[in-house]
N, C-alpha and C. Protein backbone atom coordinates (compact mmCIF):
# COMPACT_ATOMS: atom_id res chain seq x y z
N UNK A 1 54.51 -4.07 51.03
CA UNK A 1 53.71 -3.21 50.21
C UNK A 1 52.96 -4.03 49.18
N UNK A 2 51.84 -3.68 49.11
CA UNK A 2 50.79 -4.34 47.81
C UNK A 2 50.71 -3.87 46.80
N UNK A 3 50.73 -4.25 45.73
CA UNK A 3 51.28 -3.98 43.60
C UNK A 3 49.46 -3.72 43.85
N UNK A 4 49.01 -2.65 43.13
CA UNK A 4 47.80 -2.06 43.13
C UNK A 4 47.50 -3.25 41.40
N UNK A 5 48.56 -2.98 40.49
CA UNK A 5 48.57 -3.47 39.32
C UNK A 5 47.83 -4.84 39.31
N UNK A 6 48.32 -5.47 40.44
CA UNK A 6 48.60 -7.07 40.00
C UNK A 6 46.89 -7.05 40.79
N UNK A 7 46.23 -7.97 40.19
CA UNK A 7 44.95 -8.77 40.89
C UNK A 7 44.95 -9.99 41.84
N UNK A 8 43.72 -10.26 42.21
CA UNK A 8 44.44 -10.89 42.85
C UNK A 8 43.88 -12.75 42.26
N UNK A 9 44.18 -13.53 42.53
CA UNK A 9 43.94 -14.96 41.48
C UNK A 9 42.57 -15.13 41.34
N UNK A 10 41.77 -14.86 41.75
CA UNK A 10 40.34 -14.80 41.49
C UNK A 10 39.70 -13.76 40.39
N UNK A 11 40.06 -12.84 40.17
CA UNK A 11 40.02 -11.83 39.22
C UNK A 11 41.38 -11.75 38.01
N UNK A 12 41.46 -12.46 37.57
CA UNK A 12 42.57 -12.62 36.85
C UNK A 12 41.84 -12.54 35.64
N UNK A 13 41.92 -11.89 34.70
CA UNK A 13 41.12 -12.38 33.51
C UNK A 13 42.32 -13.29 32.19
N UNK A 14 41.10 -13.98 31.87
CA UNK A 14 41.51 -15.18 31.13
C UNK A 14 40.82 -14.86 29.53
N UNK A 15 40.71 -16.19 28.44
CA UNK A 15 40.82 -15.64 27.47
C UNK A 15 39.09 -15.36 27.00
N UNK A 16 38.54 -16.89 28.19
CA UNK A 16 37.55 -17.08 27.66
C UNK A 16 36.75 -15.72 28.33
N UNK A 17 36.97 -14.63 28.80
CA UNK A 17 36.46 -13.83 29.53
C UNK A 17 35.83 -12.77 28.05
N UNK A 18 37.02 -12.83 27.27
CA UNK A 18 36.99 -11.85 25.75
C UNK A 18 36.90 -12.95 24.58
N UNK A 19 35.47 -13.53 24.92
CA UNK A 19 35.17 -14.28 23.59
C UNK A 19 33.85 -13.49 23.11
N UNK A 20 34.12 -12.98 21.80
CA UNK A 20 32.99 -12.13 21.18
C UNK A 20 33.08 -13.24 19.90
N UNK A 21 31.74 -13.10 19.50
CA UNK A 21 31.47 -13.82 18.38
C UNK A 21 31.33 -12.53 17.00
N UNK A 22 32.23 -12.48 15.86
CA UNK A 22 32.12 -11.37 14.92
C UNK A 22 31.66 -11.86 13.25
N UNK A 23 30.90 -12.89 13.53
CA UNK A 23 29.69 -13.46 12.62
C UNK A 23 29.09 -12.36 11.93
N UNK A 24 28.37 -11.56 13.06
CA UNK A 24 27.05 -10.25 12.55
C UNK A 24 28.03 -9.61 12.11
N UNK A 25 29.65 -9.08 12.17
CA UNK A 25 30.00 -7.86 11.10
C UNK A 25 30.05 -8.10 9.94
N UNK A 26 30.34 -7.18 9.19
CA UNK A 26 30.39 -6.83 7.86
C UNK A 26 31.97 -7.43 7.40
N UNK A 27 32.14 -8.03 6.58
CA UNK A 27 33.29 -8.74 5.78
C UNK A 27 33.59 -7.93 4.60
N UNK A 28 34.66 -8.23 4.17
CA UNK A 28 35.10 -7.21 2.78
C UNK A 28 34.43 -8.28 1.58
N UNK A 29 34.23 -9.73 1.78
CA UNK A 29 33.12 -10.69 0.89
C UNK A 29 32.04 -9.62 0.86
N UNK A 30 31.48 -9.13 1.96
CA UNK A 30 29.77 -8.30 1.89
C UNK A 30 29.96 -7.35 0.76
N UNK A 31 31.14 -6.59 0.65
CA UNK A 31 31.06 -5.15 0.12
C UNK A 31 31.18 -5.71 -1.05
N UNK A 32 31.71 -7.08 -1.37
CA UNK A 32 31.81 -7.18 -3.22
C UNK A 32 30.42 -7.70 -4.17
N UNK A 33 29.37 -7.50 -3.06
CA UNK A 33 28.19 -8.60 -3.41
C UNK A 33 27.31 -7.45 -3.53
N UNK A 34 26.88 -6.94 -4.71
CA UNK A 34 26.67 -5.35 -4.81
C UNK A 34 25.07 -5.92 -5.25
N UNK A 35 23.93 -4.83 -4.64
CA UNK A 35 22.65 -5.21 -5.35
C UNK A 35 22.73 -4.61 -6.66
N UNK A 36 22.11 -5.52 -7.82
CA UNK A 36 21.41 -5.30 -8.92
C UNK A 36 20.08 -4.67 -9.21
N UNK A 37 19.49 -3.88 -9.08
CA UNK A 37 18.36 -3.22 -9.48
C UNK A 37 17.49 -4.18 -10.39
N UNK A 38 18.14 -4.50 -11.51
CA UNK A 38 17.48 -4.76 -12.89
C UNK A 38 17.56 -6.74 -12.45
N UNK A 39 18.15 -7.10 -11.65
CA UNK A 39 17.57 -8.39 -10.83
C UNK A 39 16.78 -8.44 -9.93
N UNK A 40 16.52 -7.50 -9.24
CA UNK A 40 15.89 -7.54 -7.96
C UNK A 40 14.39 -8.39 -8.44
N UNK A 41 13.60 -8.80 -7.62
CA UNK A 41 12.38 -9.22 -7.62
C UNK A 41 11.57 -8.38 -7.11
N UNK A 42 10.60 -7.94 -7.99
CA UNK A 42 9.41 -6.80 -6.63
C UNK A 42 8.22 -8.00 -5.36
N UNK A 43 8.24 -7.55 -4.16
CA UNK A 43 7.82 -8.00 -3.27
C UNK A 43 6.54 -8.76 -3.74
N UNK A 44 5.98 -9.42 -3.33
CA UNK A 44 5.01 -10.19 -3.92
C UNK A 44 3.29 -9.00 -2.98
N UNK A 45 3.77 -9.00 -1.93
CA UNK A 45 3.03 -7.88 -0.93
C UNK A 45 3.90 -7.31 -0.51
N UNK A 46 3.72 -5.87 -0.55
CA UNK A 46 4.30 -4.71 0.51
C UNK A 46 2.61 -4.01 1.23
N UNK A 47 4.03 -3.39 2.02
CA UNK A 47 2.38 -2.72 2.55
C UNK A 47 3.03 -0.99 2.74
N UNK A 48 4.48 -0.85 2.03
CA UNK A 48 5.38 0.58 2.53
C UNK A 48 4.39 1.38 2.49
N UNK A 49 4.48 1.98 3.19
CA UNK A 49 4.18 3.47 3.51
C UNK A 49 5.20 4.66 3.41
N UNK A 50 5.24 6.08 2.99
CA UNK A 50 6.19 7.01 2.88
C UNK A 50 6.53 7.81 4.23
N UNK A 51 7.63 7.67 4.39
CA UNK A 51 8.18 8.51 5.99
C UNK A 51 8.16 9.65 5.78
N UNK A 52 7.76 10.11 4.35
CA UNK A 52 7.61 11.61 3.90
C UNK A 52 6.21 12.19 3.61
N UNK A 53 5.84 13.08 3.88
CA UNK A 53 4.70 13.76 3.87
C UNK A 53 4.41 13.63 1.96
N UNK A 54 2.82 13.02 1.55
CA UNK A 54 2.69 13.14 0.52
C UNK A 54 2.84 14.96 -0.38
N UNK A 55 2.46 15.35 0.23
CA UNK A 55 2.17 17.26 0.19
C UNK A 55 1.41 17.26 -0.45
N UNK A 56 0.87 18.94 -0.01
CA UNK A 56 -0.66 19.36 0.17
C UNK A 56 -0.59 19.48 -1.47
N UNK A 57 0.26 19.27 -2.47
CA UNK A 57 0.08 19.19 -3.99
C UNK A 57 -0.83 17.77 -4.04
N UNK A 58 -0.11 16.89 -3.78
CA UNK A 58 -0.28 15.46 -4.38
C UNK A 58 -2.01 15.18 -3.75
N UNK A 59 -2.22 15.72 -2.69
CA UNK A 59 -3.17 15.42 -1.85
C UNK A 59 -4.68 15.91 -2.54
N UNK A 60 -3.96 17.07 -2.82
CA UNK A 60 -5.05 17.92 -3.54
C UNK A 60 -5.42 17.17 -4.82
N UNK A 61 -4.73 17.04 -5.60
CA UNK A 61 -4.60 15.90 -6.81
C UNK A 61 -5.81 15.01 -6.90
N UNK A 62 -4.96 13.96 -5.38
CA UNK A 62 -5.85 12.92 -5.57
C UNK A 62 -7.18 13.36 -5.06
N UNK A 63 -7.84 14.21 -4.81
CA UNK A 63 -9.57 14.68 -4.25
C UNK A 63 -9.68 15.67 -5.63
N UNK A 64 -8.87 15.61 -6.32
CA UNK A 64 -9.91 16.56 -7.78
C UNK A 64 -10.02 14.77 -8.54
N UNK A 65 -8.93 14.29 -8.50
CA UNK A 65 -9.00 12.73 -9.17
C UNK A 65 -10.52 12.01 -8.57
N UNK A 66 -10.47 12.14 -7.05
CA UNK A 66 -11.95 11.30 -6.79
C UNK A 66 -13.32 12.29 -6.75
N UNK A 67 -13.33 13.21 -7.16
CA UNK A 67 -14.41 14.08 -7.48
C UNK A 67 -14.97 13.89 -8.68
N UNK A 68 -13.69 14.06 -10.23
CA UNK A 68 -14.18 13.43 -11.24
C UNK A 68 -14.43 11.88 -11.13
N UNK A 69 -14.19 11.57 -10.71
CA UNK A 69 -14.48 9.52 -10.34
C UNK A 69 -15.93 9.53 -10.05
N UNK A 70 -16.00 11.00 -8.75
CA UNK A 70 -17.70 10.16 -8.52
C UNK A 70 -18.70 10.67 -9.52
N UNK A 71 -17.77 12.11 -10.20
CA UNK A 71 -19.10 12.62 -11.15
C UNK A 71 -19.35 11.54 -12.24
N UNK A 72 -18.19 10.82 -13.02
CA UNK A 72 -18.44 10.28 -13.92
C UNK A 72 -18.87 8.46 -13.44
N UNK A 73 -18.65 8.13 -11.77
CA UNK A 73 -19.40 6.74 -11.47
C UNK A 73 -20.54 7.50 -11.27
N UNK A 74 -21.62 8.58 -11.28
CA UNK A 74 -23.10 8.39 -10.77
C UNK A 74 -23.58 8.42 -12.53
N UNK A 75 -22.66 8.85 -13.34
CA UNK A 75 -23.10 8.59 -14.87
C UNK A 75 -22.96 7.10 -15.09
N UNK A 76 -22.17 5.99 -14.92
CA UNK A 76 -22.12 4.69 -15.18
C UNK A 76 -23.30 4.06 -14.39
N UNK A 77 -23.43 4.70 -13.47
CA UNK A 77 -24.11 3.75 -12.09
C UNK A 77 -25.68 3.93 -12.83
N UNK A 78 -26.05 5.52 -13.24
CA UNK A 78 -27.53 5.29 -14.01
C UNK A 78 -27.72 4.51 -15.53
N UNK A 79 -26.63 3.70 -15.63
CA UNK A 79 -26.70 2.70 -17.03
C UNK A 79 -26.75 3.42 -18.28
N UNK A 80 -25.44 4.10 -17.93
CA UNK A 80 -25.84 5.38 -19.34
C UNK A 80 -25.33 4.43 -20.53
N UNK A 81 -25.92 4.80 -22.12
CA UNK A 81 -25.40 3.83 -23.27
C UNK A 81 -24.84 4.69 -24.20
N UNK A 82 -24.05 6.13 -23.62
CA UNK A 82 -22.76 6.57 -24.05
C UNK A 82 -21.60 6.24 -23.72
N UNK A 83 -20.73 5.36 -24.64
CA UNK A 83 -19.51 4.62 -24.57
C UNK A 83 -18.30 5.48 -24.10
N UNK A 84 -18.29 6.93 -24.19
CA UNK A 84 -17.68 7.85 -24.12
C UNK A 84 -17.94 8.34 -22.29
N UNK A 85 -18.75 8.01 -21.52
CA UNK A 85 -18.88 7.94 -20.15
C UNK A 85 -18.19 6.81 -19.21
N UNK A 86 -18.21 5.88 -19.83
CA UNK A 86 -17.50 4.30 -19.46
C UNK A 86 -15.72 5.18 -19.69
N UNK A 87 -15.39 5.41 -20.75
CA UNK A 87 -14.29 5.35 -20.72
C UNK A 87 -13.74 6.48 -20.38
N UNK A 88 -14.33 7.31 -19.70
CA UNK A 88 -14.20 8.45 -19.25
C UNK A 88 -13.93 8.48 -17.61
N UNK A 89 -14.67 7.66 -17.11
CA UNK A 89 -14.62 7.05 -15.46
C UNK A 89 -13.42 6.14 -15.58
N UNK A 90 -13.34 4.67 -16.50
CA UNK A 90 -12.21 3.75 -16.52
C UNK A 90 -10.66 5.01 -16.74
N UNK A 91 -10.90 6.04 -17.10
CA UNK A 91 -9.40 6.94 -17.39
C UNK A 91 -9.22 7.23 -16.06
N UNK A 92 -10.33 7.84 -15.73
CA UNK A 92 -9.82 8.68 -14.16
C UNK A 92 -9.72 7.42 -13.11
N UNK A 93 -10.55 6.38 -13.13
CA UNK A 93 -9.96 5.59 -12.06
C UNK A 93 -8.63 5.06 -12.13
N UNK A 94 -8.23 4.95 -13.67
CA UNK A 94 -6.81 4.33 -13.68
C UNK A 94 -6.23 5.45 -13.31
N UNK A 95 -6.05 6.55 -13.61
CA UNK A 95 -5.19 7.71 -13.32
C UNK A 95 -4.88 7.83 -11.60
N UNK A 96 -5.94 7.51 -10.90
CA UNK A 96 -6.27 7.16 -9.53
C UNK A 96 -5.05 6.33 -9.14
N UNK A 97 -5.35 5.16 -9.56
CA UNK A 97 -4.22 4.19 -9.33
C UNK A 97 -3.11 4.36 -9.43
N UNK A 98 -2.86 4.78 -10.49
CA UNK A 98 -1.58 4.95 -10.83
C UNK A 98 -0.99 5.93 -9.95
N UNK A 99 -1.26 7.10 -9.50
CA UNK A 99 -1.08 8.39 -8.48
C UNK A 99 -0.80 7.49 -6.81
N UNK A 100 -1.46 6.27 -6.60
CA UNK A 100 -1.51 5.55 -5.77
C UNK A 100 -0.22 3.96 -5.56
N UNK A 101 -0.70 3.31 -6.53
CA UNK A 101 -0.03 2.00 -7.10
C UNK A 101 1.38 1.43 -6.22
N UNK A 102 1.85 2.94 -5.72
CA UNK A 102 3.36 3.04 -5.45
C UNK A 102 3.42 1.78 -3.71
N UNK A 103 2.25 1.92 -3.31
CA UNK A 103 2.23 1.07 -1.99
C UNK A 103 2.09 0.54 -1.75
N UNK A 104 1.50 -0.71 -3.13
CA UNK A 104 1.29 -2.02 -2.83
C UNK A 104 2.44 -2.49 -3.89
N UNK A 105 2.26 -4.27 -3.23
CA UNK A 105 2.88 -5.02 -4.40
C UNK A 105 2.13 -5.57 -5.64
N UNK A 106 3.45 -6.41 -6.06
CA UNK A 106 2.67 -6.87 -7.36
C UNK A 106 1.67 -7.51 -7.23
N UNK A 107 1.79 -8.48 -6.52
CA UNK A 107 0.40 -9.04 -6.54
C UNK A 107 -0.78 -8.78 -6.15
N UNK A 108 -1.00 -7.67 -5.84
CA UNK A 108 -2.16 -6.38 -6.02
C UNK A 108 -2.84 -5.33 -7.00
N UNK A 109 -0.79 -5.62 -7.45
CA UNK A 109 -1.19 -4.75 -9.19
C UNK A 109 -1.38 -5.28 -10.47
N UNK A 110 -1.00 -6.97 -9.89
CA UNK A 110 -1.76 -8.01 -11.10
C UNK A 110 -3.14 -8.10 -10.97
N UNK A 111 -3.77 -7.71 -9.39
CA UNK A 111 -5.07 -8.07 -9.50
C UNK A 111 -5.75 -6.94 -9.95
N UNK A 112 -5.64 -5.82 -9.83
CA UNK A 112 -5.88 -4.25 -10.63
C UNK A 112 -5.50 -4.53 -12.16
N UNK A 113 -4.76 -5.13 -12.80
CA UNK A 113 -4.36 -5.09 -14.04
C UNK A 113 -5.36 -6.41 -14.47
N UNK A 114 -5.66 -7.30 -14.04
CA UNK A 114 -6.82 -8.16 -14.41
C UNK A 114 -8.38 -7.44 -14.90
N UNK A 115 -8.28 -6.94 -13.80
CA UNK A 115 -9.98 -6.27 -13.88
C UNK A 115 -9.75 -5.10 -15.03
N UNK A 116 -9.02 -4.12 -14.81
CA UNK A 116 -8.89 -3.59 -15.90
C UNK A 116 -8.83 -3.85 -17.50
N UNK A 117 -7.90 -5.14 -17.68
CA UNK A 117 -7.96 -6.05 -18.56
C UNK A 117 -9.29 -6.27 -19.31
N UNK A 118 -10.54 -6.74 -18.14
CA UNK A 118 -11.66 -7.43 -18.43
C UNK A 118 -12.88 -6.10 -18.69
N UNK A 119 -12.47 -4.82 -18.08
CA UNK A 119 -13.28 -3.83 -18.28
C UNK A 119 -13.00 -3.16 -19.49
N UNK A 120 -11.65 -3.70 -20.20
CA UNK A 120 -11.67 -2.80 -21.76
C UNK A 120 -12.32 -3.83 -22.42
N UNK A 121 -11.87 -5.29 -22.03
CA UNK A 121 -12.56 -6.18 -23.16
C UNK A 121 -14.09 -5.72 -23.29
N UNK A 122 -14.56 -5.59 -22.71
CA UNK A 122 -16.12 -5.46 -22.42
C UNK A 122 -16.39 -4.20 -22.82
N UNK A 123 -15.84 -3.09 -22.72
CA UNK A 123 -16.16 -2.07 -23.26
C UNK A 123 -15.62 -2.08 -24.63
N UNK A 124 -14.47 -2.90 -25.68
CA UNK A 124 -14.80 -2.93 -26.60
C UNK A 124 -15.58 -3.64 -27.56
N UNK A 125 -16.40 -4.57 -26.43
CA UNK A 125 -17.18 -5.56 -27.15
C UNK A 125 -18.68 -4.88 -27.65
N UNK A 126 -18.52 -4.27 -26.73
CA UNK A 126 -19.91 -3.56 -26.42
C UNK A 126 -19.74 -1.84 -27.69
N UNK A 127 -18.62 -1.16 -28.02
CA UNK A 127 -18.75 -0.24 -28.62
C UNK A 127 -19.65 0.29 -29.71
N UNK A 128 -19.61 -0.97 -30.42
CA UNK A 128 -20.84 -0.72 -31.12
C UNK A 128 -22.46 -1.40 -31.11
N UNK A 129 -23.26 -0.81 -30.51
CA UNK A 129 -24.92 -1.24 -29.99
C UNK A 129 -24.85 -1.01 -29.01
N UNK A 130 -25.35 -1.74 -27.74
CA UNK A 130 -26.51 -1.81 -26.86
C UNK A 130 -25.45 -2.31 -25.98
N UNK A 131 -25.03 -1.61 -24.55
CA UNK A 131 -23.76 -1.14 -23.59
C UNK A 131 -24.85 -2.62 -22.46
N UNK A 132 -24.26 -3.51 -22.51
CA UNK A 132 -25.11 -4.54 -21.33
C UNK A 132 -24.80 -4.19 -20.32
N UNK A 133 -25.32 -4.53 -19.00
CA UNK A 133 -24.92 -4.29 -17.89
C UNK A 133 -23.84 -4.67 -16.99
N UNK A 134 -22.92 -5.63 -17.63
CA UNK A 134 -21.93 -6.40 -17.04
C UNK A 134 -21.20 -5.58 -17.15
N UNK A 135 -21.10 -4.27 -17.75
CA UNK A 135 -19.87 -3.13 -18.30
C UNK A 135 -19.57 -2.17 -17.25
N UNK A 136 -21.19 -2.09 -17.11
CA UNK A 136 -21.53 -1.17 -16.09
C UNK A 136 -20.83 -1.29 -14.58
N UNK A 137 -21.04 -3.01 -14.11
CA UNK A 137 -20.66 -3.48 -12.93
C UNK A 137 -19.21 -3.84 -12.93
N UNK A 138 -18.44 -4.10 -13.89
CA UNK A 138 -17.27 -3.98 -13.85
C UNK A 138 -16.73 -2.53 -13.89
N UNK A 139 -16.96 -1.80 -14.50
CA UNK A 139 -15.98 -0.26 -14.13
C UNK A 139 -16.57 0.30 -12.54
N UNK A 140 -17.83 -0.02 -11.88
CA UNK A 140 -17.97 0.07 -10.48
C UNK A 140 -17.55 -0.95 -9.69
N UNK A 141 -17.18 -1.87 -10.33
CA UNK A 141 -16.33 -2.89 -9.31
C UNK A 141 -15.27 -2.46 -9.16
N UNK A 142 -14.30 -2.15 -10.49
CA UNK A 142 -12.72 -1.49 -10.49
C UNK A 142 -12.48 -0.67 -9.71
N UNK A 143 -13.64 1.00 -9.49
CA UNK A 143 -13.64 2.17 -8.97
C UNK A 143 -13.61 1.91 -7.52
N UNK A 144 -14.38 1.00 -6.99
CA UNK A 144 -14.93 0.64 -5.97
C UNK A 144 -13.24 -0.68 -5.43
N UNK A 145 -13.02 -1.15 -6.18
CA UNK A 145 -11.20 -2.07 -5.44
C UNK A 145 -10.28 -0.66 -5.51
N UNK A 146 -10.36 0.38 -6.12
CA UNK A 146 -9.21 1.13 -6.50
C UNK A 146 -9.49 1.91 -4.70
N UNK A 147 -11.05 2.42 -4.61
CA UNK A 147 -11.26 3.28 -3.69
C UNK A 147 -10.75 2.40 -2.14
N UNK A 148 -10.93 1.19 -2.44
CA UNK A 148 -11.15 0.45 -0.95
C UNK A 148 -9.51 0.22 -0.70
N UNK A 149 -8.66 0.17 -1.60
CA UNK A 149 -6.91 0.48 -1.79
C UNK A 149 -6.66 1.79 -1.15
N UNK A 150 -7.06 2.83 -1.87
CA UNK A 150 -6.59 4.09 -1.23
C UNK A 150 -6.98 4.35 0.09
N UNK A 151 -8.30 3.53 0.61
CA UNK A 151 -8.37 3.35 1.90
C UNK A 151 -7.46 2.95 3.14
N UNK A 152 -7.64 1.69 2.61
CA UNK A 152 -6.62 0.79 3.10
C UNK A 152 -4.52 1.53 3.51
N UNK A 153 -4.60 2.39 2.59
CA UNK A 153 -3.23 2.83 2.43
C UNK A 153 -3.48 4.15 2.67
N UNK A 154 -4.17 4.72 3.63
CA UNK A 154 -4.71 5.86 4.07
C UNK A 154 -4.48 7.19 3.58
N UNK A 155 -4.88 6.95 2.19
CA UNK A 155 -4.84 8.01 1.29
C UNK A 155 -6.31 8.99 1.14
N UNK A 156 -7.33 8.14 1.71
CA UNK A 156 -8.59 9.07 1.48
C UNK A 156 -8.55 9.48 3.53
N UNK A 157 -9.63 9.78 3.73
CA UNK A 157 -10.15 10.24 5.03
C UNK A 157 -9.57 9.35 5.83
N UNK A 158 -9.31 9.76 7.37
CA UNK A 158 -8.38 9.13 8.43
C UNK A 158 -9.59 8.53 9.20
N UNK A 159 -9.44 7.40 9.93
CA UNK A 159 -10.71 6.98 10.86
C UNK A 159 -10.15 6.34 11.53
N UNK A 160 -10.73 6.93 12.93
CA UNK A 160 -10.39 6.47 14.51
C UNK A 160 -11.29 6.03 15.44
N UNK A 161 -10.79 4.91 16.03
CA UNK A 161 -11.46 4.16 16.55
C UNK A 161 -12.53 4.84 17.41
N UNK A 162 -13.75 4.04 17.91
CA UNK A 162 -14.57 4.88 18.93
C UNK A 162 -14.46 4.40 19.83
N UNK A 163 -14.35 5.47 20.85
CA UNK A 163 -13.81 4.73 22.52
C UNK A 163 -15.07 5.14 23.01
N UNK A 164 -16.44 5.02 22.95
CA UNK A 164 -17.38 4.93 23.65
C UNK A 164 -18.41 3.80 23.54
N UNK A 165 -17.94 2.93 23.37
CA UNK A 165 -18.96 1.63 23.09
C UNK A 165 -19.38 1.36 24.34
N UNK A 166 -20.16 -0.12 24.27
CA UNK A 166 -20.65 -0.37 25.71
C UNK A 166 -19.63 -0.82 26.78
N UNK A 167 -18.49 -1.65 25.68
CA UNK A 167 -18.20 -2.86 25.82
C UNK A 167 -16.44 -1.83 26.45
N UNK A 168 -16.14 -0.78 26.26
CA UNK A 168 -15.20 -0.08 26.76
C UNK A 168 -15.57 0.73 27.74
N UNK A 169 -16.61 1.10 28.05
CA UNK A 169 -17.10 1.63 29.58
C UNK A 169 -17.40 0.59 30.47
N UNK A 170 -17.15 -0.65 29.73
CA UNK A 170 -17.08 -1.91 30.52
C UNK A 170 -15.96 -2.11 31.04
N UNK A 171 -14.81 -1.77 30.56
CA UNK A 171 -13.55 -2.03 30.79
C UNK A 171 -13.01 -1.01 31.30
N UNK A 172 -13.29 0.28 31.47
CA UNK A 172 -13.15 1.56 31.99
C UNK A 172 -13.17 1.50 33.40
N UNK A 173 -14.71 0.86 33.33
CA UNK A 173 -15.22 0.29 35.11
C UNK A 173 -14.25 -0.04 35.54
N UNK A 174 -13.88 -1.68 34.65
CA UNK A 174 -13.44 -2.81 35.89
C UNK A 174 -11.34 -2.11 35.86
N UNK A 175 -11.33 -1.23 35.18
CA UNK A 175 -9.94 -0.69 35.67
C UNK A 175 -9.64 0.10 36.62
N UNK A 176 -11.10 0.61 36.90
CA UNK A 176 -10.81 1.51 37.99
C UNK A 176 -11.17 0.83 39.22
């Protein structure tokens, strides 16, 4: 009679058969190594995006935010020399940002905090007399990096590619 149990010497298992490597688990060292918040470093670039729907609040927000933006950039853009229009556009574009800001890194929001920087200097240089034009082109430069951000992080209008070029009914052909 044949032992069903027993194998036969070719199938025998040995030790090296159950060698797992347990490197990748988790150690009770891991669990004592707790993150710090108030150490952390912020990313130098992110690019996060939210897995959560902004909602039709926040959305709405930001299109009353770029409505006043463009009423008060076509007042900067005609070289107006009320100081009270400049800083009226520089509020709402920062307000812009800030409603936004959350999706990039720092070193995006140092370069937003530069220009901003250089658009108050200039608008307080200028407060009293004659508003030069360098004032002008800096708060439409700012409006204009803030807008091309919210782009970029597809906060304004969605845009999809066009599949009718020449150069894809070219490739349409040779697939078929």
């Amino acid at each position: 009679m044949v032992d069903l149990d027993e194998k036969p010497e070719k199938y025998q298992e040995t030790e090296l058969d159950w060698d797992f490597d347990f490197s990748g688990f988790k150690t009770e060292e891991d669990d004592e190594a707790l993150v710090d918040l108030k150490t952390m470093v912020s990313p130098r670039i992110t690019r996060y995006k939210s897995k959560f729907s902004n909602g039709q609040k926040v959305l709405d927000k930001l299109a009353e935010l770029e409505m006043e933006v463009s009423k008060h950039a076509i007042k900067v853009g005609t070289r107006t020399q009320d100081i009270n229009d400049l800083w009226r556009l520089f509020s709402v574009v920062e307000e812009y940002w800030d409603n936004i800001r959350h999706t990039y890194g720092t070193l995006i929001n140092d370069d937003i905090i530069n220009i901003k920087k250089r658009c108050i200097e200039l608008m307080e240089e200028s407060s009293d007399g004659v508003i030069h034009h360098k004032v002008h082109n800096n708060l439409l430069y700012f409006k204009s990096t803030v807008y091309k951000l919210a782009q970029l992080g597809n906060f304004r209008f969605e845009v999809e590619k066009s599949r009718s070029g020449i150069y894809n009914k070219a490739q349409k052909k040779i697939l078929q």
